[in-house]
PDB file of N, CA and C in Angstrom:
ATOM      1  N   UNK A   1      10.483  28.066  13.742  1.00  0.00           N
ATOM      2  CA  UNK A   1       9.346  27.185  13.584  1.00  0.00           C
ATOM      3  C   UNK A   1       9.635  25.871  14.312  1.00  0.00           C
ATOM      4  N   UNK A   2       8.574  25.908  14.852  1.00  0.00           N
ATOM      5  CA  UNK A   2       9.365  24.405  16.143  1.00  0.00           C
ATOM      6  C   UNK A   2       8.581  23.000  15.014  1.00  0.00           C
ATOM      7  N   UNK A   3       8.961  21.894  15.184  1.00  0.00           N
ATOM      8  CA  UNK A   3       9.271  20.794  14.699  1.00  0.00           C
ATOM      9  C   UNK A   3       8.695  19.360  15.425  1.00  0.00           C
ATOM     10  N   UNK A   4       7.824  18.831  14.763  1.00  0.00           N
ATOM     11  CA  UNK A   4       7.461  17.453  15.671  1.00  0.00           C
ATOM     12  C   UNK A   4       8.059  16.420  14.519  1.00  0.00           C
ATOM     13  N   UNK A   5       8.551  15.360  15.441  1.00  0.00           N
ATOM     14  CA  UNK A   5       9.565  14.120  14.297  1.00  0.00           C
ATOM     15  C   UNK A   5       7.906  13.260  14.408  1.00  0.00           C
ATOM     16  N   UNK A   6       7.378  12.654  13.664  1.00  0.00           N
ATOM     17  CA  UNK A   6       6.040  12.159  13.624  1.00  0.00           C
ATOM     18  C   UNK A   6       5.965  11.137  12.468  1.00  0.00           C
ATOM     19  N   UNK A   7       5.340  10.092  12.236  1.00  0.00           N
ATOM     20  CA  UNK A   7       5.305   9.090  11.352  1.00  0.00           C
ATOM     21  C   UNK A   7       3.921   9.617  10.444  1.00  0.00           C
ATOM     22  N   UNK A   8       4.476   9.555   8.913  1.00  0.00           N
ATOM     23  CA  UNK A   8       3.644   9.787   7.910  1.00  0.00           C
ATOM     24  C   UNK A   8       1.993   9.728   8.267  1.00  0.00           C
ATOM     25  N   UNK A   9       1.812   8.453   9.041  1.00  0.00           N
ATOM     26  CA  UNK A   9       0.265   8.254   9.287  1.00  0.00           C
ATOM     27  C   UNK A   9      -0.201   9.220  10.137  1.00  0.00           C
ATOM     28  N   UNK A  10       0.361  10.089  10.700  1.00  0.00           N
ATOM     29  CA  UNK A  10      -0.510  11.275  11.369  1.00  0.00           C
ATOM     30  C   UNK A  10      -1.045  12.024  10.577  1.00  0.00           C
ATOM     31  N   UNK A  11      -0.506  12.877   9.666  1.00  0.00           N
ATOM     32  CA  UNK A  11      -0.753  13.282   8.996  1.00  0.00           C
ATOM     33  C   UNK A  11      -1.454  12.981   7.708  1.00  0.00           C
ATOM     34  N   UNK A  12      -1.748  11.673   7.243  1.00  0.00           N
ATOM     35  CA  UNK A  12      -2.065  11.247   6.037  1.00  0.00           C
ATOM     36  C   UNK A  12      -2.565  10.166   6.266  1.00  0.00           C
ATOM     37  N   UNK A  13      -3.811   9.712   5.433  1.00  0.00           N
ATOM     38  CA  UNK A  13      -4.401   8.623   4.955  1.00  0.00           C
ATOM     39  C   UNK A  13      -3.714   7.623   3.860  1.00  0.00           C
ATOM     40  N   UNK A  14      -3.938   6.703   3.639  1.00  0.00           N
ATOM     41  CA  UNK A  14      -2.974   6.188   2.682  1.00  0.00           C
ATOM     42  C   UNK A  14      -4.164   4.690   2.284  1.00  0.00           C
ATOM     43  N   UNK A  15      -3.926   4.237   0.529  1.00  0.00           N
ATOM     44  CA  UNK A  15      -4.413   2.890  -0.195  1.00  0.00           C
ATOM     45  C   UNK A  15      -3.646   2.495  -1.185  1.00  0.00           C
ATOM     46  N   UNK A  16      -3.391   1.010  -0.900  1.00  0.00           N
ATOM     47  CA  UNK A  16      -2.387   0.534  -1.994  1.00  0.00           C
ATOM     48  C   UNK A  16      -2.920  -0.199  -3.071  1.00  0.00           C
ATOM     49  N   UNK A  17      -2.426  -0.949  -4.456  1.00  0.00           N
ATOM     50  CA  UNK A  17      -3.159  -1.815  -4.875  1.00  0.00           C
ATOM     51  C   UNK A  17      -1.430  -2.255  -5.716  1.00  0.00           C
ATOM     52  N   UNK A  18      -2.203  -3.074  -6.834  1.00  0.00           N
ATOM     53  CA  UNK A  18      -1.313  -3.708  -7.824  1.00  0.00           C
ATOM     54  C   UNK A  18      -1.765  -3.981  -8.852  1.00  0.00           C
ATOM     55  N   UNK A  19      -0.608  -3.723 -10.028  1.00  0.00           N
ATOM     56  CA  UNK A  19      -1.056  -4.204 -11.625  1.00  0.00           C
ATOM     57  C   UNK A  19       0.322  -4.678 -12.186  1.00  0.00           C
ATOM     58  N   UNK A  20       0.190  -5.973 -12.113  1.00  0.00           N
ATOM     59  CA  UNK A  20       1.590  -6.758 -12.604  1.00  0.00           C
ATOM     60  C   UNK A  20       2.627  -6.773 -11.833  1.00  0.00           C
ATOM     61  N   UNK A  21       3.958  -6.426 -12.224  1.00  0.00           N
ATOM     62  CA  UNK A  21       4.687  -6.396 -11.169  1.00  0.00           C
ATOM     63  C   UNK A  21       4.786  -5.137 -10.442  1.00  0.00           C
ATOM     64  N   UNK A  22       3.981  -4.296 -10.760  1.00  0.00           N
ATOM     65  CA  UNK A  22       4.158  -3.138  -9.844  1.00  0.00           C
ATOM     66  C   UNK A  22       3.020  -2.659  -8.793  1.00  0.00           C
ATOM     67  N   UNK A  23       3.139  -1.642  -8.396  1.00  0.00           N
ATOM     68  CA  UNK A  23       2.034  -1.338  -6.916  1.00  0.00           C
ATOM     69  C   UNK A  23       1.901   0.420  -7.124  1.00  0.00           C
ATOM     70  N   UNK A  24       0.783   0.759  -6.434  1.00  0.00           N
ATOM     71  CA  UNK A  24       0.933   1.844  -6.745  1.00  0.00           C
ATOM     72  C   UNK A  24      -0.007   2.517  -5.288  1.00  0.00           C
ATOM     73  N   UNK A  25       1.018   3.307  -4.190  1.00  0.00           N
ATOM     74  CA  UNK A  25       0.232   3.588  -2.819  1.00  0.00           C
ATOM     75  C   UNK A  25       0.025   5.685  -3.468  1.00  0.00           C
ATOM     76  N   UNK A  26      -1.524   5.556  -2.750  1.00  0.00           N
ATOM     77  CA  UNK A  26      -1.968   6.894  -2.621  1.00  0.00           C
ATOM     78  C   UNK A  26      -1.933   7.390  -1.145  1.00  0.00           C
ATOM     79  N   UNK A  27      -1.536   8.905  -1.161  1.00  0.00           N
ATOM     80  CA  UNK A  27      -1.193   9.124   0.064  1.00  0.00           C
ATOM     81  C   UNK A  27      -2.121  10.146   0.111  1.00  0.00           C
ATOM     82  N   UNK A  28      -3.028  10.381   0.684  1.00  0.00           N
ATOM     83  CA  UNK A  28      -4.441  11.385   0.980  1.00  0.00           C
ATOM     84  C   UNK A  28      -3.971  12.278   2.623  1.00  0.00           C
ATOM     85  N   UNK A  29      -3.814  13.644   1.894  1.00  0.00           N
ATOM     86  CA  UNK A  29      -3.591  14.809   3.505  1.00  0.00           C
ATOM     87  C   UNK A  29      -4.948  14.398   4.220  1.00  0.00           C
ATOM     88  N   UNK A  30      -4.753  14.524   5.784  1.00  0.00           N
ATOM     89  CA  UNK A  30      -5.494  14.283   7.009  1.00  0.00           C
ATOM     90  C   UNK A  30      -6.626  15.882   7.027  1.00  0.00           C
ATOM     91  N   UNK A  31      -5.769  16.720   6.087  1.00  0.00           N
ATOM     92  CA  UNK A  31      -6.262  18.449   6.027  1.00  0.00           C
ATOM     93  C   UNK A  31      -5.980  18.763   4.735  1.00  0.00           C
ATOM     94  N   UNK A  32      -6.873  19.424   4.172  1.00  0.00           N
ATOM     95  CA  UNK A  32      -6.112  20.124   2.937  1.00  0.00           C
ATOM     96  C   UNK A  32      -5.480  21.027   2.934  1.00  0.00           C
ATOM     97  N   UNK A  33      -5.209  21.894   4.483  1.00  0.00           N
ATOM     98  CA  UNK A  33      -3.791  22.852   4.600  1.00  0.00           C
ATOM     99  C   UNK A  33      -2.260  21.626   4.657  1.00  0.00           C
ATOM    100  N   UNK A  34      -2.212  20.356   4.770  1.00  0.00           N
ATOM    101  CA  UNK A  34      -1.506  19.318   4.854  1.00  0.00           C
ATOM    102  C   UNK A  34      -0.864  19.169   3.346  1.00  0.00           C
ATOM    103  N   UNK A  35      -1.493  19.206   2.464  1.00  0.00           N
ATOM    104  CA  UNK A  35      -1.231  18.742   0.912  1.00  0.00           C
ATOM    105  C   UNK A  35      -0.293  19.330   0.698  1.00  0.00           C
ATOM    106  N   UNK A  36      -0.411  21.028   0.924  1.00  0.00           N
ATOM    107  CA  UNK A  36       0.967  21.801   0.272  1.00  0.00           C
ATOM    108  C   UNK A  36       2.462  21.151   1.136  1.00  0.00           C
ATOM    109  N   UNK A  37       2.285  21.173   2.292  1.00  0.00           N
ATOM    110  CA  UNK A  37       3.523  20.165   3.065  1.00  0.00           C
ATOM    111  C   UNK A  37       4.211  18.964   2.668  1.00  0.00           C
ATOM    112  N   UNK A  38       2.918  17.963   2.409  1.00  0.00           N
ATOM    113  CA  UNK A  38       2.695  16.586   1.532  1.00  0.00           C
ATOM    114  C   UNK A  38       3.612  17.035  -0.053  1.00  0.00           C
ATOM    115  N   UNK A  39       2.989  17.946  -0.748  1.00  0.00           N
ATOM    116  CA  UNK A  39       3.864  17.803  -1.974  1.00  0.00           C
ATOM    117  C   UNK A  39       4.952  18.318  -2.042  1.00  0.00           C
ATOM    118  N   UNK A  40       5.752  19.521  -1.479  1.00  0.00           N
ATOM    119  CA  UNK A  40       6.517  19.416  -1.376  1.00  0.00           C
ATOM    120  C   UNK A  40       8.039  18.766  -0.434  1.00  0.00           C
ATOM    121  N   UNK A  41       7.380  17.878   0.064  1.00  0.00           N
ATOM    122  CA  UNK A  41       8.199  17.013   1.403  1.00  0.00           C
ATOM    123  C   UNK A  41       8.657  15.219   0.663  1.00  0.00           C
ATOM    124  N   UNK A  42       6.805  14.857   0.122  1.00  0.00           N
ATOM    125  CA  UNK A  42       7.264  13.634  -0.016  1.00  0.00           C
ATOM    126  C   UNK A  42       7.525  13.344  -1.358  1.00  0.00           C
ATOM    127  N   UNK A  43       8.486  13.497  -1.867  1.00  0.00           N
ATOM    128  CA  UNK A  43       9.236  13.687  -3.295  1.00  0.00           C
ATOM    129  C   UNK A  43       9.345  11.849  -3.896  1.00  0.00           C
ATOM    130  N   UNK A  44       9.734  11.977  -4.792  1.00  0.00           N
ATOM    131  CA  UNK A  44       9.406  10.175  -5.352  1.00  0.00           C
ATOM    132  C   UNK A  44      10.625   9.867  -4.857  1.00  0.00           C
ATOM    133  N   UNK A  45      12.051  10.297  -5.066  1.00  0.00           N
ATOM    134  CA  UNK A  45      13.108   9.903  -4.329  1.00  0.00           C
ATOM    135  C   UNK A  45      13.083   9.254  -3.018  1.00  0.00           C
ATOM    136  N   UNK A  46      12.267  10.142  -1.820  1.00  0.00           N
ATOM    137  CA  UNK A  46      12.501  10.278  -0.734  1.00  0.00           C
ATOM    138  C   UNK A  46      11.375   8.360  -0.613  1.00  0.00           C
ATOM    139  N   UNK A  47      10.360   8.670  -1.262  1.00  0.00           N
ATOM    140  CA  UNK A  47       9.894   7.214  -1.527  1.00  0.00           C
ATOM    141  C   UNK A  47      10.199   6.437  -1.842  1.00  0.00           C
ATOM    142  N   UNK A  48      11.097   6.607  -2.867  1.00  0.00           N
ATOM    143  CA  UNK A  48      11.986   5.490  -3.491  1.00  0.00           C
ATOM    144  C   UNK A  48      12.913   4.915  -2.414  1.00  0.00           C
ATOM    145  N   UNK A  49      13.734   5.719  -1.716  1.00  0.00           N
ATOM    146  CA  UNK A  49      14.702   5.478  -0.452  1.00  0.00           C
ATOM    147  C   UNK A  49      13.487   5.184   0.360  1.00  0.00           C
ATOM    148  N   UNK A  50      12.711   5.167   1.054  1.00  0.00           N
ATOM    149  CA  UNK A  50      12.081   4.566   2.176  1.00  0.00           C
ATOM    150  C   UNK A  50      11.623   2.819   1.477  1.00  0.00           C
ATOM    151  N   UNK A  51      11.390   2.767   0.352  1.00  0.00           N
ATOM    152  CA  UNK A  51      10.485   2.026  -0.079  1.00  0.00           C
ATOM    153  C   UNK A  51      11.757   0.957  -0.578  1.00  0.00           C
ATOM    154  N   UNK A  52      13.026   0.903  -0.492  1.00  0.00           N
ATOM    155  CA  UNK A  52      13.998   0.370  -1.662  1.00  0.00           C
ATOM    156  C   UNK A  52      14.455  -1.366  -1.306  1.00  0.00           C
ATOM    157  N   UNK A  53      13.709  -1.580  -0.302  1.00  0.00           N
ATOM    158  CA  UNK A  53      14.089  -2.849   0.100  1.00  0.00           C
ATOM    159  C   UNK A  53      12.837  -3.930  -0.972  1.00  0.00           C
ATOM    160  N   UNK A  54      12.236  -3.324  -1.502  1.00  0.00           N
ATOM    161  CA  UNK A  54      10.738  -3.453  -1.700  1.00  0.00           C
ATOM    162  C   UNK A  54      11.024  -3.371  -3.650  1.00  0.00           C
ATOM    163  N   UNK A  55      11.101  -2.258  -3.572  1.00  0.00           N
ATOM    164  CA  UNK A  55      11.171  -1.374  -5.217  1.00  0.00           C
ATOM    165  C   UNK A  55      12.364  -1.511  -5.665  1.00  0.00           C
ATOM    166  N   UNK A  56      12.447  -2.128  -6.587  1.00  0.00           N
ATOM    167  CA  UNK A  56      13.577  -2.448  -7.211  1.00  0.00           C
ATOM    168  C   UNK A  56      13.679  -1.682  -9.001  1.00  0.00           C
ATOM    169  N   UNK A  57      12.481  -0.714  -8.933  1.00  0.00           N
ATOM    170  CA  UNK A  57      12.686  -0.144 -10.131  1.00  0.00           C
ATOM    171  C   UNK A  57      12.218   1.248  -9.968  1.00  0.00           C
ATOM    172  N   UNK A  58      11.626   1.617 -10.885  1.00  0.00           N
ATOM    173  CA  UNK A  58      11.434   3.721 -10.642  1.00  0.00           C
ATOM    174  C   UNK A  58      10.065   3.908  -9.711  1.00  0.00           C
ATOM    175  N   UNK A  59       9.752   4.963  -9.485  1.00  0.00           N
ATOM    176  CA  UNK A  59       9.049   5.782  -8.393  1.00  0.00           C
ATOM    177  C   UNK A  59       8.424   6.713  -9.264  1.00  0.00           C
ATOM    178  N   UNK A  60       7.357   6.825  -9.273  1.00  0.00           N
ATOM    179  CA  UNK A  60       6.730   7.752 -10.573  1.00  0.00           C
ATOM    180  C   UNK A  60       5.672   8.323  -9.264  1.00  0.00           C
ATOM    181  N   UNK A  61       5.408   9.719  -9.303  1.00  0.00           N
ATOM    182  CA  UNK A  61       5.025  10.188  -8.445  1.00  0.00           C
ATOM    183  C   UNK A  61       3.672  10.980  -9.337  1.00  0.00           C
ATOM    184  N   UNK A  62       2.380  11.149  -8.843  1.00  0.00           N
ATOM    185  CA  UNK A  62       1.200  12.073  -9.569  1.00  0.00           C
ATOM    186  C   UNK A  62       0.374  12.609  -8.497  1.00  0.00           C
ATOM    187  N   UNK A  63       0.394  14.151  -8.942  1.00  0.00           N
ATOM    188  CA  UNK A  63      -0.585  15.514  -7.815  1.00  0.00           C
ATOM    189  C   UNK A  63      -1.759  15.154  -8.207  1.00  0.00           C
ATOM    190  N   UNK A  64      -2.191  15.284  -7.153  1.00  0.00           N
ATOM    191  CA  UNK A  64      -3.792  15.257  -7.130  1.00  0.00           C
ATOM    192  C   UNK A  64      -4.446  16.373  -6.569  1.00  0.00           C
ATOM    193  N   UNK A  65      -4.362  17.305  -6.863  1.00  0.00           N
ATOM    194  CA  UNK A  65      -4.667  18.385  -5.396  1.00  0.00           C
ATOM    195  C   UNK A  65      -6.117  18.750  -5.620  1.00  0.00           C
ATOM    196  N   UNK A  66      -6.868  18.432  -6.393  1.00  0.00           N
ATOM    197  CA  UNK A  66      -8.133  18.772  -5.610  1.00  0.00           C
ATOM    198  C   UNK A  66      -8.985  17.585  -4.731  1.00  0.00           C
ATOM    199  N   UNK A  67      -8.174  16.700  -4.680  1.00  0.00           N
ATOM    200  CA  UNK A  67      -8.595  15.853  -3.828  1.00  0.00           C
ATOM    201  C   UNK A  67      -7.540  15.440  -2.520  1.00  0.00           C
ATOM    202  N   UNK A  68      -6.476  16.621  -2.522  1.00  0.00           N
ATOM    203  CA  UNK A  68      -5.201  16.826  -1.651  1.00  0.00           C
ATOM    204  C   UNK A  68      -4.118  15.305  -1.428  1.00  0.00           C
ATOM    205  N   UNK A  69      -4.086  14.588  -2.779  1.00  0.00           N
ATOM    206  CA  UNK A  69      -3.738  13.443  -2.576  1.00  0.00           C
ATOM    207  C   UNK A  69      -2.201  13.338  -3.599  1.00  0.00           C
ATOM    208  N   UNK A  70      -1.784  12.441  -3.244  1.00  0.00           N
ATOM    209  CA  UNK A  70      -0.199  11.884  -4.441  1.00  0.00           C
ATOM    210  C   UNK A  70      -0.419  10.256  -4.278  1.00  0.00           C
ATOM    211  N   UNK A  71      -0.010  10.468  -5.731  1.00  0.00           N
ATOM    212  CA  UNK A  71      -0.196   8.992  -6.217  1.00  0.00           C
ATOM    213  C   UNK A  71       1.179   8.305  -6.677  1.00  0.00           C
ATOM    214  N   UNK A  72       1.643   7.234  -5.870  1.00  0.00           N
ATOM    215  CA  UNK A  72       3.004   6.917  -6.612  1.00  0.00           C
ATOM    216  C   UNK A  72       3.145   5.688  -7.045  1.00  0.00           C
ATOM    217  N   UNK A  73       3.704   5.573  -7.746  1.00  0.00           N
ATOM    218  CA  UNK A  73       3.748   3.969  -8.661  1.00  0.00           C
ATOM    219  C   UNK A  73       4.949   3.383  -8.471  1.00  0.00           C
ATOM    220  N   UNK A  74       5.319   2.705  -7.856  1.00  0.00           N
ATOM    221  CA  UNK A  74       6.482   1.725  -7.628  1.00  0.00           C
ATOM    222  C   UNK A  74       6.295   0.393  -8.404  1.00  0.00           C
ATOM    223  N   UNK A  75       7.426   0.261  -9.308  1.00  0.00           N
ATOM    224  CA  UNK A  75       7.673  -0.500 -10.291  1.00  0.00           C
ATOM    225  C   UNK A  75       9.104  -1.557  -9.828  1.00  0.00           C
ATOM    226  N   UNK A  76       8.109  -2.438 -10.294  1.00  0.00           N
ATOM    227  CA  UNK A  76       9.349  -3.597  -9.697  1.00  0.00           C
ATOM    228  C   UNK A  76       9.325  -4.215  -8.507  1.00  0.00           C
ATOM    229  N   UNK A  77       8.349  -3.718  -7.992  1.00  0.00           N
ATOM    230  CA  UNK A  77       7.749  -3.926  -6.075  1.00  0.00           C
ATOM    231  C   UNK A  77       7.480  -4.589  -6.043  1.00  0.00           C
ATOM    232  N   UNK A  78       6.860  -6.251  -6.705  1.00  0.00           N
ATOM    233  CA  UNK A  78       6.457  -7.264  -6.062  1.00  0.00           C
ATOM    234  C   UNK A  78       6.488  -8.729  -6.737  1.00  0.00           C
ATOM    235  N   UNK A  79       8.180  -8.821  -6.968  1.00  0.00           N
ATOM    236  CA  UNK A  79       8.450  -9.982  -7.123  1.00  0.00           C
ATOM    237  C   UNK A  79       8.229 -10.748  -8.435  1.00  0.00           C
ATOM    238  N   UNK A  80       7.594  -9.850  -9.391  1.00  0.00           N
ATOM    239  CA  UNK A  80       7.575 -10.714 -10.988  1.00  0.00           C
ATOM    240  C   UNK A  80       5.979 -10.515 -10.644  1.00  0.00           C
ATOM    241  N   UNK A  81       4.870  -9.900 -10.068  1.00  0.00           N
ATOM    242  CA  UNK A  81       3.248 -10.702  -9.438  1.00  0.00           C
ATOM    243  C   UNK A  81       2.925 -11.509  -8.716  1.00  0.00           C
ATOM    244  N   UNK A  82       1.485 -11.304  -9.029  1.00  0.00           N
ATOM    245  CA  UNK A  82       0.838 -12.520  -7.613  1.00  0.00           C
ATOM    246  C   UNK A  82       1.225 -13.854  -8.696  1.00  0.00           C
ATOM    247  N   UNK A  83       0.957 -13.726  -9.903  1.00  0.00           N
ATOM    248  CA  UNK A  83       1.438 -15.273 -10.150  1.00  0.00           C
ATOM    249  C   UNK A  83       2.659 -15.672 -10.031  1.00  0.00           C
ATOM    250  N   UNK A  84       3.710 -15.305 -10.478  1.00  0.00           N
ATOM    251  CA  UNK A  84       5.131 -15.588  -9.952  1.00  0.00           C
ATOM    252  C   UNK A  84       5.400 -15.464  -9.102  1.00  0.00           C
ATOM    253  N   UNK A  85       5.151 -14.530  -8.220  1.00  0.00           N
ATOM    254  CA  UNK A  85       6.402 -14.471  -7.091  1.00  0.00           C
ATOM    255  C   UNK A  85       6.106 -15.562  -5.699  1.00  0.00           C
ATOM    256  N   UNK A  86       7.650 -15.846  -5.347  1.00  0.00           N
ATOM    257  CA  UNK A  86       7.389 -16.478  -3.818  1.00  0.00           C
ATOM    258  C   UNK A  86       7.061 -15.600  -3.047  1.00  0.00           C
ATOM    259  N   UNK A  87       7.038 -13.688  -2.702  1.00  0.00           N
ATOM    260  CA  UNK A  87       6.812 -13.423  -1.756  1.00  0.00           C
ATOM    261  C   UNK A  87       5.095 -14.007  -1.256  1.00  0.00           C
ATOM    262  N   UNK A  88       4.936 -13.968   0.044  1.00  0.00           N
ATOM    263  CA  UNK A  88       3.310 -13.836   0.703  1.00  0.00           C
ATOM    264  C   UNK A  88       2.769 -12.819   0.439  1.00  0.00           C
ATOM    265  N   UNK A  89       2.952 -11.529  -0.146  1.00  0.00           N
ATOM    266  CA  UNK A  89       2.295 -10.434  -0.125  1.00  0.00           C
ATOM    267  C   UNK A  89       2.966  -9.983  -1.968  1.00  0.00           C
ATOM    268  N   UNK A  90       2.218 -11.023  -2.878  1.00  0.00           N
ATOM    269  CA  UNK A  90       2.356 -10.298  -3.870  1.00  0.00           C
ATOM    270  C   UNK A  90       1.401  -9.652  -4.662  1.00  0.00           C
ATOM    271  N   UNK A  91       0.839  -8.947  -4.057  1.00  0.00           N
ATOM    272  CA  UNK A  91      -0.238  -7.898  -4.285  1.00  0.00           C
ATOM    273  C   UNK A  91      -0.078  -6.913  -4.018  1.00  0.00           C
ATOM    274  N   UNK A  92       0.948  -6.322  -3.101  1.00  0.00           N
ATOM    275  CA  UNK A  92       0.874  -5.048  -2.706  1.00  0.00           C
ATOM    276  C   UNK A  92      -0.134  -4.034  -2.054  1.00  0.00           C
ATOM    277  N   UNK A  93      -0.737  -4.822  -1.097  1.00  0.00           N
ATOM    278  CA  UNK A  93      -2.001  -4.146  -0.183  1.00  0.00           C
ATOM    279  C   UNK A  93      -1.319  -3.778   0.683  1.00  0.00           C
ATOM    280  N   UNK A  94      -0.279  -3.819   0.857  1.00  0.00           N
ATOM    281  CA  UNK A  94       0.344  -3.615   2.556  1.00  0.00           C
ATOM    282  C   UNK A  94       1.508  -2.686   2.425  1.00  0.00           C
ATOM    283  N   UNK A  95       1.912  -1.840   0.823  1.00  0.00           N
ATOM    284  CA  UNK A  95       2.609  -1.170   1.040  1.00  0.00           C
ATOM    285  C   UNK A  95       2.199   0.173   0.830  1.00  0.00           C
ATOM    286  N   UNK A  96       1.093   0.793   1.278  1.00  0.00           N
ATOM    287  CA  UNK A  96       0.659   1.667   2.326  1.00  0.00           C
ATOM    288  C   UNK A  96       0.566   2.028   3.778  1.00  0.00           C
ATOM    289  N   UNK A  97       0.833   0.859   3.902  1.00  0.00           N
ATOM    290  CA  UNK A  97       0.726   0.410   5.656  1.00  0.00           C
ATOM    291  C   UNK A  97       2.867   0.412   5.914  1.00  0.00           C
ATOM    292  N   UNK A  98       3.526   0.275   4.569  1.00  0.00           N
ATOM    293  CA  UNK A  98       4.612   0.326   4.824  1.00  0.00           C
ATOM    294  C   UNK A  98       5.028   1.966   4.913  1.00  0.00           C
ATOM    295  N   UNK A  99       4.806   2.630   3.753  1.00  0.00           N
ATOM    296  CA  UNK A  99       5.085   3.894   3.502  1.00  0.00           C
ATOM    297  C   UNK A  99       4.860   5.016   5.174  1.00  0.00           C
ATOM    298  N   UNK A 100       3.448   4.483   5.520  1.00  0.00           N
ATOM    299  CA  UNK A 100       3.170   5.299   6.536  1.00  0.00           C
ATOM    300  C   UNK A 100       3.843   5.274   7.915  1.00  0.00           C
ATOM    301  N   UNK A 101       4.569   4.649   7.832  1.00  0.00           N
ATOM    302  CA  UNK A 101       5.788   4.667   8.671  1.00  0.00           C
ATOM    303  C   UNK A 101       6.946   5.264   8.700  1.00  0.00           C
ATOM    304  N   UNK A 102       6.806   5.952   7.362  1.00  0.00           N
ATOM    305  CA  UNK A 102       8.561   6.666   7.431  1.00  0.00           C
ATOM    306  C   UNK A 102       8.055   8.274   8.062  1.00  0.00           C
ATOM    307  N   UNK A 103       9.144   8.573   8.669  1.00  0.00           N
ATOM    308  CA  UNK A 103       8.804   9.391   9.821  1.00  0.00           C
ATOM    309  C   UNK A 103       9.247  11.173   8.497  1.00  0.00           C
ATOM    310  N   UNK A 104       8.666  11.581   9.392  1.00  0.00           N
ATOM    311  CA  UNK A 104       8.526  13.585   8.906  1.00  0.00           C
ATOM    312  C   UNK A 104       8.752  14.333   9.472  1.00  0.00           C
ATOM    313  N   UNK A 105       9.696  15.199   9.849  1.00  0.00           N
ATOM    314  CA  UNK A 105       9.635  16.459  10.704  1.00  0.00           C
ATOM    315  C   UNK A 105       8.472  17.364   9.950  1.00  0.00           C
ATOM    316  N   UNK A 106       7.372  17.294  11.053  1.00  0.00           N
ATOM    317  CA  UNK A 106       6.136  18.348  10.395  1.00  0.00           C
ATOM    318  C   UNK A 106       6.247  19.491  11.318  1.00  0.00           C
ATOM    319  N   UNK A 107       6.233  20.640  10.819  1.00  0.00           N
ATOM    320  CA  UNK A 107       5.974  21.648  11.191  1.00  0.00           C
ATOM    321  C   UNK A 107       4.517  21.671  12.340  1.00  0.00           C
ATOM    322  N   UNK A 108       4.854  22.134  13.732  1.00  0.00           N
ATOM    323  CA  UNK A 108       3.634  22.031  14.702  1.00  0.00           C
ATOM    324  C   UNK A 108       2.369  22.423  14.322  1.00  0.00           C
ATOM    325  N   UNK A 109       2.668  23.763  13.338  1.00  0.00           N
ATOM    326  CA  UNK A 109       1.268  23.893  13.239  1.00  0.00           C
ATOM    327  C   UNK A 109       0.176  23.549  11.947  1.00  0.00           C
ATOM    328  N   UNK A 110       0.665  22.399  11.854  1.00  0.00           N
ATOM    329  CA  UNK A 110       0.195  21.081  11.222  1.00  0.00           C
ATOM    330  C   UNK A 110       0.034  20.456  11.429  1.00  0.00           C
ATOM    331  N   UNK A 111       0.733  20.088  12.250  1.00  0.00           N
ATOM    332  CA  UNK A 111       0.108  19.048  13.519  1.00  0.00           C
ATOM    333  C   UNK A 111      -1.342  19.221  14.858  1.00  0.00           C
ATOM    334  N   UNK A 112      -0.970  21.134  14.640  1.00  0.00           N
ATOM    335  CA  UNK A 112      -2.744  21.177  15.738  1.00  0.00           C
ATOM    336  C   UNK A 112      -3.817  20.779  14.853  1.00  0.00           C
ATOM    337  N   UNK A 113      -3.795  20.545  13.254  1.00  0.00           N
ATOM    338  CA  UNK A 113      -4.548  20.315  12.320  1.00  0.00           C
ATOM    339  C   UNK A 113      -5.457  19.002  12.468  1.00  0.00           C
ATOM    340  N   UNK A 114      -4.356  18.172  12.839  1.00  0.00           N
ATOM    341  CA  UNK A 114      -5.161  16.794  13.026  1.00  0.00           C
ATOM    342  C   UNK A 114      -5.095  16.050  14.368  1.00  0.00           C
ATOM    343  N   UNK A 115      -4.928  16.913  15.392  1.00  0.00           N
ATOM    344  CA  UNK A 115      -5.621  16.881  16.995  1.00  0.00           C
ATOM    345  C   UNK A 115      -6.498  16.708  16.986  1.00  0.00           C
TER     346      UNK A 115
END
């Protein structure tokens, strides 16, 4: 099975938000032949390690599959809140836009999917 190295956003849509100190990004397949790939690939670990400069607490991961989506909750992601924290981005809108950057070996013919 040949192999394309490809960044999450090809394959997937993605929206972030926030409630207190935590954030929580949804990752929506580009295909719904994509989802079965999606759930078993992007594991809360593998999020947790992409995400860890960020998340300083657990990774809670939720299937969505009739809407071919995962929902993950990163706890500890933003600094105490928008009222406490010094970061500029304590809301967590932008860590969807972070996630979709960590790269995937996707299988090619998943990739003619969203050509």
């Amino acid at each position: 099975m040949s192999m394309n190295k490809v960044k999450l956003i090809e394959i997937a849509h993605a929206r972030s938000g926030d409630k207190g100190n935590g954030s929580n990004v949804g990752i929506i397949a580009r295909h719904p032949k994509i989802y079965p790939f999606l759930k078993e690939t992007l594991t809360k670990e593998r999020v947790k390690e992409h995400m860890k400069n960020i998340c300083k607490g657990d990774v809670e991961r939720y299937e969505m599959p009739n809407i071919g989506a995962l929902n993950f909750i990163l706890y500890e992601s933003l600094g105490g809140g928008g009222t406490v924290s010094l970061k500029l981005d304590a809301q967590g809108k932008t860590h969807a836009s972070m996630l979709l950057r960590m790269e995937l070996d996707v299988p090619e013919e998943l990739m003619k999917l969203v050509k």
